[in-house]
Protein backbone atom coordinates (compact mmCIF):
# COMPACT_ATOMS: atom_id res chain seq x y z
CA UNK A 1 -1.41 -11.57 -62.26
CA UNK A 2 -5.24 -12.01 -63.78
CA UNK A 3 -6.26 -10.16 -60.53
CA UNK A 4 -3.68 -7.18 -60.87
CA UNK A 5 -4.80 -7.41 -64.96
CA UNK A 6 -8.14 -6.74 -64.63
CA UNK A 7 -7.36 -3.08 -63.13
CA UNK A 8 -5.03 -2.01 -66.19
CA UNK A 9 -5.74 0.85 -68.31
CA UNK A 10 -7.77 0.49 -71.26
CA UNK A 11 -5.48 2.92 -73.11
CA UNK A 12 -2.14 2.56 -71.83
CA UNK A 13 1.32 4.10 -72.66
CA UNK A 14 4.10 3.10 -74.26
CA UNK A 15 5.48 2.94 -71.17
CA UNK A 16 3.23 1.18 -69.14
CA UNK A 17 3.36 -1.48 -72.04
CA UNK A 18 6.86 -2.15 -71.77
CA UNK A 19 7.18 -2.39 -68.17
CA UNK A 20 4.70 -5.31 -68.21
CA UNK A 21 4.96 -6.79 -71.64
CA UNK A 22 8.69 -6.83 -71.88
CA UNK A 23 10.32 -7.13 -68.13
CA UNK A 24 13.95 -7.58 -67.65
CA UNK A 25 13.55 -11.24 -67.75
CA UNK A 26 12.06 -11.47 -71.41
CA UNK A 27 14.44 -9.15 -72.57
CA UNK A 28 16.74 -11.03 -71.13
CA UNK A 29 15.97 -14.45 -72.62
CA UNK A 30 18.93 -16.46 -74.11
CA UNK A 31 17.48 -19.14 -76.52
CA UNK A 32 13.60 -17.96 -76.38
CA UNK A 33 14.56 -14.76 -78.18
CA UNK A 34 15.19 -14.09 -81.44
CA UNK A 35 18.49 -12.92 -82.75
CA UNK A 36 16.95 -9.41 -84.33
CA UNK A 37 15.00 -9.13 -81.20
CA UNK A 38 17.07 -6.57 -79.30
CA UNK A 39 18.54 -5.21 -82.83
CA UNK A 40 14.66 -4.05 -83.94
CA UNK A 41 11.50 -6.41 -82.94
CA UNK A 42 11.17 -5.85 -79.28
CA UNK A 43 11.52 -2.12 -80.33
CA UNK A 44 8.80 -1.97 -82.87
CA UNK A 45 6.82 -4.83 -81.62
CA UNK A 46 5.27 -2.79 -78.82
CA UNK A 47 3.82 -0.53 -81.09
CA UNK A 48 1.75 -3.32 -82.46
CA UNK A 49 1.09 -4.67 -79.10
CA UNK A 50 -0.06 -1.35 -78.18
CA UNK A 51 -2.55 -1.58 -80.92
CA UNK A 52 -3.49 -5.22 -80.36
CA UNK A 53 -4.40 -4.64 -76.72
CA UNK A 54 -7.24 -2.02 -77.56
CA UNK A 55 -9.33 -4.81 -79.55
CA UNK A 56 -10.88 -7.45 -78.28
CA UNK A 57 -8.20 -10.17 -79.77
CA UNK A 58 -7.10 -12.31 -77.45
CA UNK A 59 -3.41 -13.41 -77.00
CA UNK A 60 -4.42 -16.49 -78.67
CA UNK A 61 -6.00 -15.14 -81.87
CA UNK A 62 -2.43 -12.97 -82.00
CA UNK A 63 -0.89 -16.49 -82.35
CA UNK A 64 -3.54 -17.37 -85.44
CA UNK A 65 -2.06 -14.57 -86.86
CA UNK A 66 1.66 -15.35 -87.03
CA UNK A 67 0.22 -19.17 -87.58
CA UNK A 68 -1.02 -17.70 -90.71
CA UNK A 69 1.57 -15.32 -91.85
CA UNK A 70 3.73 -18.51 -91.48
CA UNK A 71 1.91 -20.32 -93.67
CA UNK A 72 1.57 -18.25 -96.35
CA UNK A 73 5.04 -16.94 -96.53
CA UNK A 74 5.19 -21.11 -97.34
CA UNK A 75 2.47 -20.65 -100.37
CA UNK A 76 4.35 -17.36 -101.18
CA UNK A 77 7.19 -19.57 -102.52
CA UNK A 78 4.72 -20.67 -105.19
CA UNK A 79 4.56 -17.64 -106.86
CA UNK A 80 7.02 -18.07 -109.99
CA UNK A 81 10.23 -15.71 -110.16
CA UNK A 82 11.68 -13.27 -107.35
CA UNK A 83 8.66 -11.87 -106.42
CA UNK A 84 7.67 -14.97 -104.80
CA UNK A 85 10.26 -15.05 -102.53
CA UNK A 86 10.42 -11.46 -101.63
CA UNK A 87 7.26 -11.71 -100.24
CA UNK A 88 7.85 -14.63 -98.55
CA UNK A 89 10.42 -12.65 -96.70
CA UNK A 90 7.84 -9.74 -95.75
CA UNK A 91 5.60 -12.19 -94.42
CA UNK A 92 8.67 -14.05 -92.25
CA UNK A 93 9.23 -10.28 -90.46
CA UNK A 94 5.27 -10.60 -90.10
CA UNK A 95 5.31 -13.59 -88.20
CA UNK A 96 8.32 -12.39 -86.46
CA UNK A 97 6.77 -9.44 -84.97
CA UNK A 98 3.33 -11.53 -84.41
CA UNK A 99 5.33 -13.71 -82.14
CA UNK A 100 6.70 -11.15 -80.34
CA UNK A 101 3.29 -9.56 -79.85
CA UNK A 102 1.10 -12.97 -79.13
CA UNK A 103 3.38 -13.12 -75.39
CA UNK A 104 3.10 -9.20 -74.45
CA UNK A 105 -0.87 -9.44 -75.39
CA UNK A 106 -0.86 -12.35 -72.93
CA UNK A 107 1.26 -10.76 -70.19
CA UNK A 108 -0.59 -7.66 -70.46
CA UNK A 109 -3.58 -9.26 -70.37
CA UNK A 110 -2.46 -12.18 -67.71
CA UNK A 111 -4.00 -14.92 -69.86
CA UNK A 112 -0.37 -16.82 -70.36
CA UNK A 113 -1.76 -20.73 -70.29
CA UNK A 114 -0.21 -24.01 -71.89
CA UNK A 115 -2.30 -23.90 -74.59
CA UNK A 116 -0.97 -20.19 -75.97
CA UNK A 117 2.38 -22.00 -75.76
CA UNK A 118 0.83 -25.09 -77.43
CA UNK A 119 -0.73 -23.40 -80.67
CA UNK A 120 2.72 -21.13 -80.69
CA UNK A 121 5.33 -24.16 -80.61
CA UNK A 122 2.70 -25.72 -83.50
CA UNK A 123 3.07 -22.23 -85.63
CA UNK A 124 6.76 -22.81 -85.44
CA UNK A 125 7.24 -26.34 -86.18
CA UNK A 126 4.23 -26.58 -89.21
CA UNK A 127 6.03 -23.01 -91.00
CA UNK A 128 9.21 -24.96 -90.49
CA UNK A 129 7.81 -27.94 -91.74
CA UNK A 130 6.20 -26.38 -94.76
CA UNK A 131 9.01 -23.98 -96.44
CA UNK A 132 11.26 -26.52 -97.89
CA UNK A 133 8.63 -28.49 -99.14
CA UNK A 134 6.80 -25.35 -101.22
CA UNK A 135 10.60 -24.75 -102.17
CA UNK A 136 10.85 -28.55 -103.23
CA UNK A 137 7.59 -28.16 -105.63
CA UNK A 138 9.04 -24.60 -106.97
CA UNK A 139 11.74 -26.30 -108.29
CA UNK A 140 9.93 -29.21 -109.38
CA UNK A 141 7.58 -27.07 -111.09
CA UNK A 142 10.00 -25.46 -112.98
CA UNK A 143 11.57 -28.26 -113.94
CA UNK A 144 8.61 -29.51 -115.20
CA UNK A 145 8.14 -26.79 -117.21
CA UNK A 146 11.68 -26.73 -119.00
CA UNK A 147 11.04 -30.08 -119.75
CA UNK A 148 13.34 -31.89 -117.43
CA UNK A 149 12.40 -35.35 -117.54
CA UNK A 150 10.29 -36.87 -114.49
CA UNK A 151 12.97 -39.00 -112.80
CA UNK A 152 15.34 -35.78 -112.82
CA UNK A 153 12.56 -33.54 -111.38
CA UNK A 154 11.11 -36.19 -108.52
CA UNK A 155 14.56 -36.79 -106.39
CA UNK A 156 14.71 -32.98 -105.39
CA UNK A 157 11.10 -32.85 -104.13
CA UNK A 158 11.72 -36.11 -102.53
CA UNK A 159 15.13 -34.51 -101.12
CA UNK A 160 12.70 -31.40 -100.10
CA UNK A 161 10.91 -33.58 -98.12
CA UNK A 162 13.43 -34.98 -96.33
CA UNK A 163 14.79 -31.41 -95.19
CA UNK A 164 11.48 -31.02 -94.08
CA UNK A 165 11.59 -33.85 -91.69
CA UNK A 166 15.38 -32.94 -90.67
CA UNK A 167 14.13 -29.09 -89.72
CA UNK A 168 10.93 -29.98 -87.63
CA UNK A 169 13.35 -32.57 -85.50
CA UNK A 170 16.35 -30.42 -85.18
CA UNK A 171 13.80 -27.78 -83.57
CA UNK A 172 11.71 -30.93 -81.47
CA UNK A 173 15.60 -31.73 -79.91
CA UNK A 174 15.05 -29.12 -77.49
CA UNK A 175 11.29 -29.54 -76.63
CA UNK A 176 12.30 -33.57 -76.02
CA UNK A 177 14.88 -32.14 -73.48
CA UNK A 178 12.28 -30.12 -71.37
CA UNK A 179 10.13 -33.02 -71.73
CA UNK A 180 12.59 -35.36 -70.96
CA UNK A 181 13.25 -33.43 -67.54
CA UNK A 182 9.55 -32.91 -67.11
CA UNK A 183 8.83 -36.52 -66.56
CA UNK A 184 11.65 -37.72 -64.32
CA UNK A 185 10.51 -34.97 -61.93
CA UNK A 186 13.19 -32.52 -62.45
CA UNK A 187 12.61 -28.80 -62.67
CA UNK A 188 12.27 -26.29 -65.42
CA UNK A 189 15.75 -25.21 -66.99
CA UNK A 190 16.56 -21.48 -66.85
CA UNK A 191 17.07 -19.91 -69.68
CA UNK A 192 21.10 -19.23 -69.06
CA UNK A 193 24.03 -20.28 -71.14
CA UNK A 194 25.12 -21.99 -67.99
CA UNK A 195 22.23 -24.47 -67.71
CA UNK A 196 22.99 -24.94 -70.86
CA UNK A 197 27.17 -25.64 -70.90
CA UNK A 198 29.01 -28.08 -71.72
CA UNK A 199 32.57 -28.58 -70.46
CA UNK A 200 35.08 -26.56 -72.86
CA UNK A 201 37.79 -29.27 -71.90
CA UNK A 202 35.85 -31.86 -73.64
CA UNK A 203 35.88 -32.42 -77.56
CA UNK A 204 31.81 -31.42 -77.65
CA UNK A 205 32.85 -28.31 -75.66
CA UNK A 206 35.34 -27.46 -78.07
CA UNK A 207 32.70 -28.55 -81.08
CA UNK A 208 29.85 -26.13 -79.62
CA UNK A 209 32.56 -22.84 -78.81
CA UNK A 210 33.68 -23.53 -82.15
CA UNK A 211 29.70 -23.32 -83.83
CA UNK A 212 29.67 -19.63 -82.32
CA UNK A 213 32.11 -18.39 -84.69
CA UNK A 214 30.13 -20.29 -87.69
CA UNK A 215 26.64 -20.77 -86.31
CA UNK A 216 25.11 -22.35 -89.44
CA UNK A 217 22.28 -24.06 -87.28
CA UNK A 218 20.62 -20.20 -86.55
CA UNK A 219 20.11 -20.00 -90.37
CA UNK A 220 17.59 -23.13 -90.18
CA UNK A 221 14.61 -20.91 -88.89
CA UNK A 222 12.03 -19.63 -91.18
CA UNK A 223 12.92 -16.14 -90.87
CA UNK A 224 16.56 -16.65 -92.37
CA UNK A 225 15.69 -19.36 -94.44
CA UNK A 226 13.58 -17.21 -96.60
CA UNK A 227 16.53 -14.78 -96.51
CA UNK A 228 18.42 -17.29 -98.16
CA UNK A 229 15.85 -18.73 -100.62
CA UNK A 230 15.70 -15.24 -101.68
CA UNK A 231 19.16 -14.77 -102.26
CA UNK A 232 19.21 -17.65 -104.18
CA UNK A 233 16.46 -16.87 -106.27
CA UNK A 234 18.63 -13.84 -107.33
CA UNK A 235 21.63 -15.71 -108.08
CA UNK A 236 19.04 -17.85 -110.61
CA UNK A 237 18.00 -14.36 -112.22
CA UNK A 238 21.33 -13.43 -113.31
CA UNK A 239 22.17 -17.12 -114.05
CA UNK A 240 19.28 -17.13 -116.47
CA UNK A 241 18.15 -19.99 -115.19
CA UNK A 242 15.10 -20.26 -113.11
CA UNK A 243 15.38 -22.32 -109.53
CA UNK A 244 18.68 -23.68 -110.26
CA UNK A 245 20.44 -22.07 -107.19
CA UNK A 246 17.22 -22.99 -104.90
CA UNK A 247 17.47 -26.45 -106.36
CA UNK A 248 21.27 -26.58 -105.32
CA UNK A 249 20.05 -24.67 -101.73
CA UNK A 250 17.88 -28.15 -101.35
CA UNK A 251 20.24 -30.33 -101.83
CA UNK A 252 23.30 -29.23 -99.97
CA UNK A 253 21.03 -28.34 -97.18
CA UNK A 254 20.02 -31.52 -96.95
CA UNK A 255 22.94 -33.69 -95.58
CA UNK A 256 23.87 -30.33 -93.33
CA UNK A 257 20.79 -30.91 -91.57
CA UNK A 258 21.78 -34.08 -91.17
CA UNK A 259 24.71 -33.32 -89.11
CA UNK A 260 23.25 -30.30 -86.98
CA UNK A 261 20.80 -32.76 -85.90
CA UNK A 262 23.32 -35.49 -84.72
CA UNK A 263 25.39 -32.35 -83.13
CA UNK A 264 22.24 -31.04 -81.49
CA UNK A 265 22.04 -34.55 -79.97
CA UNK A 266 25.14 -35.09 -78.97
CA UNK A 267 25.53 -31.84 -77.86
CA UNK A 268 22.14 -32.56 -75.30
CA UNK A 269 23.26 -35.55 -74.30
CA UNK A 270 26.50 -34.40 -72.76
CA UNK A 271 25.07 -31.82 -71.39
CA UNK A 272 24.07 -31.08 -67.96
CA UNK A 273 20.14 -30.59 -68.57
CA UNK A 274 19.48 -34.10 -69.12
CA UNK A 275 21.66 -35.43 -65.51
């Protein structure tokens, strides 16, 4: 593909963009994809591709860039009130569309390499990682500063870090799996729902098909998790009473993270990708 690269336009179309950035087989992507990203990111992505691949950025430095958005949509929650977490929000559809972009620079360019996917899977997991604890010191900030006394204020930034933990290992699950096939010798999974099944007769078949009707465990990425600390911030607005409902978000998140992750395990575990 470097070879075939090399002899791309300098300038090229919309067109020619899409047919090499976004082939049937990205688009196509079960778990690698994004939710939105047939509803509006692979649609408006390419655009910023398209300007992306006229600099001299590599596919790499694309990657610093939703690193960084990641990480300050984090520091965004910092900023007291609702302004804080709206623009932690803007900054989540940053990164979104930044990690959409990073993979069509590098296809585009043919410089895909284990390190792109390195630095990408270490954006994820470290903006992941990151949100609940700036959440955890919001709310013990504002404790703080209504006076709460210290023992009341210290157990939700403890709990905060705890979520943290639970969120970075519900999303390592799945990299342990491809490791976990990688070194007994067996091959790369597709990305199908059938390489990823688990018999509907049994009681974790019936657990999973019943998840897709209430799939709680898609609103533990950064991108909806902002969505939600915003909406809580709102409800604390109109309660009067600053990062209550974000305070309440931590700790009820906190032992639901607790099961996803013992689902997600169980779930692996009788599945077919680690036989």
């Amino acid at each position: 593909m470097s070879d075939n690269s090399t002899m791309r336009p300098k300038n090229p179309s919309l067109e020619q963009l899409r047919a090499i950035c976004q082939p049937p087989e990205v688009r196509a992507r079960r778990n690698a994809e994004h939710w939105t990203a047939e509803l509006y990111l692979r649609h408006i992505s390419i655009y910023l591709t398209a300007v992306l691949v006229r600099t001299r950025i590599s596919a790499n430095g694309v990657t610093g860039l939703m690193i960084l958005a990641g990480w300050l949509m984090s520091f965004a929650l910092l900023i007291p009130g609702i302004w804080g977490p709206l623009l932690a929000v803007v900054l989540s559809q940053m990164q979104l569309f930044f990690d959409c972009s990073d993979g069509e620079v590098a296809r585009w360019r043919g410089t895909q390499s284990p390190r792109g996917i390195f630095i990408d899977m270490v954006g994820h997991h470290t903006t992941e990682a990151l949100i609940p604890i700036a959440l955890g010191y919001r709310v013990f900030r504002e404790l703080q500063m209504q006076g709460t006394d210290a023992t009341q204020a210290w157990p939700t930034l403890f709990v905060a870090a705890l979520l943290s933990v639970l969120l970075v290992l519900n999303r390592s699950q799945s990299l342990m799996v491809h490791a976990a096939r990688s070194m007994a010798g067996l091959g790369k999974l597709p990305d199908t729902a059938e390489a990823r099944s688990v018999s509907s007769a049994s009681l974790v078949g019936k657990l999973r098909s019943a998840a897709r009707f209430l799939p709680f465990h898609k609103m533990l990425h950064a991108v909806e998790l902002s969505l939600l600390i915003l909406l809580m911030s709102i409800v604390s607005l109109v309660v009067g009473t600053p990062s209550i409902a974000e305070k309440w978000m931590i700790w009820i998140l906190l032992p639901a993270v607790f099961f996803v992750n013992i689902g997600h395990f169980v779930a692996s575990m009788a599945s077919s990708r680690l036989r």
